[in-house]
Protein backbone atom coordinates (compact mmCIF):
# COMPACT_ATOMS: atom_id res chain seq x y z
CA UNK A 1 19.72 31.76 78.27
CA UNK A 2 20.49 27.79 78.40
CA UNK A 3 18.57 27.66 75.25
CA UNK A 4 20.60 29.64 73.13
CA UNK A 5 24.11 27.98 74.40
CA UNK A 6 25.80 26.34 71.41
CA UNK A 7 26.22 22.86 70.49
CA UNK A 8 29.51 21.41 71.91
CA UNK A 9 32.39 20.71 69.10
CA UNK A 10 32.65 16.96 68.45
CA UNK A 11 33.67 14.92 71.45
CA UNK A 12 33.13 18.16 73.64
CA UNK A 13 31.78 18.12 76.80
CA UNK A 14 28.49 21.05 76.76
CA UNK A 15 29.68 22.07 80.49
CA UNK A 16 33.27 23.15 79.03
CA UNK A 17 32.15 24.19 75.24
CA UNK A 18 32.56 27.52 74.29
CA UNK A 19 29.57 29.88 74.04
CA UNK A 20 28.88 31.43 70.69
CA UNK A 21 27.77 35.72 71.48
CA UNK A 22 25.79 37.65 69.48
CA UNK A 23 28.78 39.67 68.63
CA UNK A 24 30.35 36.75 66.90
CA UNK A 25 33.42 36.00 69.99
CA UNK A 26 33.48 33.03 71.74
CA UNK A 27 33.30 33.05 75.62
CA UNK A 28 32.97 31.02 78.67
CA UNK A 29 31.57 33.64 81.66
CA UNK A 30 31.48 32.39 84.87
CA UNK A 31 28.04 32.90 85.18
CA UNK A 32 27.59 30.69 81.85
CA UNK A 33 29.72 28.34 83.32
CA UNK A 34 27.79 28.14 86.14
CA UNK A 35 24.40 27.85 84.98
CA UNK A 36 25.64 25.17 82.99
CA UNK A 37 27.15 23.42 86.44
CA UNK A 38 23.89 24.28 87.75
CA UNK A 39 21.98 22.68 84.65
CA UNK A 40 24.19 19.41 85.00
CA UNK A 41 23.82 18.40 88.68
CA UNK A 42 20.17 18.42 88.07
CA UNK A 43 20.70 16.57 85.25
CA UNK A 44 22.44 14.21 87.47
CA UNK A 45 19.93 14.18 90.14
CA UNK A 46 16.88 13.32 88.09
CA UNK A 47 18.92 10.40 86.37
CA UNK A 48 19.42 9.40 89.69
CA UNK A 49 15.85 9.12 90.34
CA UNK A 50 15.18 7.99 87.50
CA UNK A 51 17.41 5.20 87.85
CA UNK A 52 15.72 4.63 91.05
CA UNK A 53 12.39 4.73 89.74
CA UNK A 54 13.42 2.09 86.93
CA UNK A 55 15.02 0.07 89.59
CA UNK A 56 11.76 -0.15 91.67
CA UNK A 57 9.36 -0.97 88.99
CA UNK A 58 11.42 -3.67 87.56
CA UNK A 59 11.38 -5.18 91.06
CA UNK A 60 7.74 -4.51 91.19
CA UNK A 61 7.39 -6.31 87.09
CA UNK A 62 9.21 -8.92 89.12
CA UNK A 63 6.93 -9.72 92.00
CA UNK A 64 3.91 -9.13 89.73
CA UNK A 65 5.35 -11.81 87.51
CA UNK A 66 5.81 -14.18 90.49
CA UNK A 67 2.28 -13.57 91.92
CA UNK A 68 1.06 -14.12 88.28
CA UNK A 69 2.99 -17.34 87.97
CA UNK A 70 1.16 -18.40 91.51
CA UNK A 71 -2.23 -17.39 90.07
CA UNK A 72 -1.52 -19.54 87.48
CA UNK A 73 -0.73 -22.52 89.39
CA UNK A 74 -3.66 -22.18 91.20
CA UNK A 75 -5.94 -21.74 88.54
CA UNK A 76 -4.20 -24.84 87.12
CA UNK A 77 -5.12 -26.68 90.34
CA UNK A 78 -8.50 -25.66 90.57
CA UNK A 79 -8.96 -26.98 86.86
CA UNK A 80 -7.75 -30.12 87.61
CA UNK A 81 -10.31 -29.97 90.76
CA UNK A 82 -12.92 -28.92 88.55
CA UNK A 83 -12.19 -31.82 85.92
CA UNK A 84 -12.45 -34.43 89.02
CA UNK A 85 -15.45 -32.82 90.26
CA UNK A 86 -16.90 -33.69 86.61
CA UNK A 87 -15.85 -37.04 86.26
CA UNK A 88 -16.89 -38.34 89.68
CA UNK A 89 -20.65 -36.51 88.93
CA UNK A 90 -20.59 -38.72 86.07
CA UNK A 91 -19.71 -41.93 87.23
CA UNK A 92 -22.22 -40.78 90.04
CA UNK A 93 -25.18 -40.55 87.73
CA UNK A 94 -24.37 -43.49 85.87
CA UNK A 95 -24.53 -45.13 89.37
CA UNK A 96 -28.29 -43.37 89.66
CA UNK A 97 -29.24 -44.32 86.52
CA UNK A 98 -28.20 -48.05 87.24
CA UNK A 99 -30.06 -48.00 90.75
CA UNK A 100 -32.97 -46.29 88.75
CA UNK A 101 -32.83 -49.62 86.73
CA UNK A 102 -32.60 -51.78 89.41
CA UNK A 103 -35.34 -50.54 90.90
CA UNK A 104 -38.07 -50.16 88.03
CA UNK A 105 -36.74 -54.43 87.72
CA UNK A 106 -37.63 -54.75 91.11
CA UNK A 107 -41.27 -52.81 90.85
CA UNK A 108 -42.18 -54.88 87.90
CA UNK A 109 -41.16 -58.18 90.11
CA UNK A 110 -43.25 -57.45 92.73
C-alpha cells in the first residue's frame, strides 16, 4: 500500500502529500495518513541508530588510529634497538678479529 503512495509535489512533505486513487481523486484517509506516521517514526528511529552506530565506529576508527600510531612508535623503537644491536655486534667482532690477531702474533712469538 506504501508502495503505491505518490510522489510528494515539489517542496512537499510525503507525510502530508496527497494520495493519487485508482479512480483518479486525490485523498488523504486517515488510515493513509497514518501508515505514513507510522512509516516516518521508524524512519526516525533507525536514523537514530544509525546515527548511533556511525557515532560509535568513528570513535572506534579513532582509538584504532591511536593504538596504530602506538604500534608504530614502538616498532620505531624496536628498529632503532635493532640497529644498535647491529652496530655494537660489529664493533664486537672487529674486537674478535683484532684479539684473533693478537693472539696468532703471540703464538708465532713463542
Amino acid at each position: 500500500a506504501l508502495g503505491s503512495l505518490a510522489r510528494p509535489a515539489a517542496g512537499g512533505d510525503l507525510s502530508m502529500s496527497a494520495v493519487q486513487q485508482p479512480g483518479g481523486g486525490s485523498s488523504s484517509s486517515s488510515a493513509e495518513t497514518a501508515a505514513l506516521s507510522l512509516e516516518n517514526e521508524r524512519l526516525r528511529r533507525g536514523m537514530k541508530e544509525l546515527l548511533v552506530l556511525v557515532e560509535d565506529s568513528i570513535e572506534q576508527v579513532s582509538v584504532l588510529e591511536g593504538s596504530l600510531k602506538e604500534a608504530k612508535n614502538a616498532n620505531s623503537e624496536m628498529e632503532a634497538i635493532l640497529e644498535n644491536s647491529r652496530e655494537r655486534e660489529k664493533v664486537q667482532l672487529r674486537q674478535l678479529e683484532t684479539m684473533r690477531g693478537q693472539v696468532t702474533e703471540l703464538r708465532q712469538k713463542l
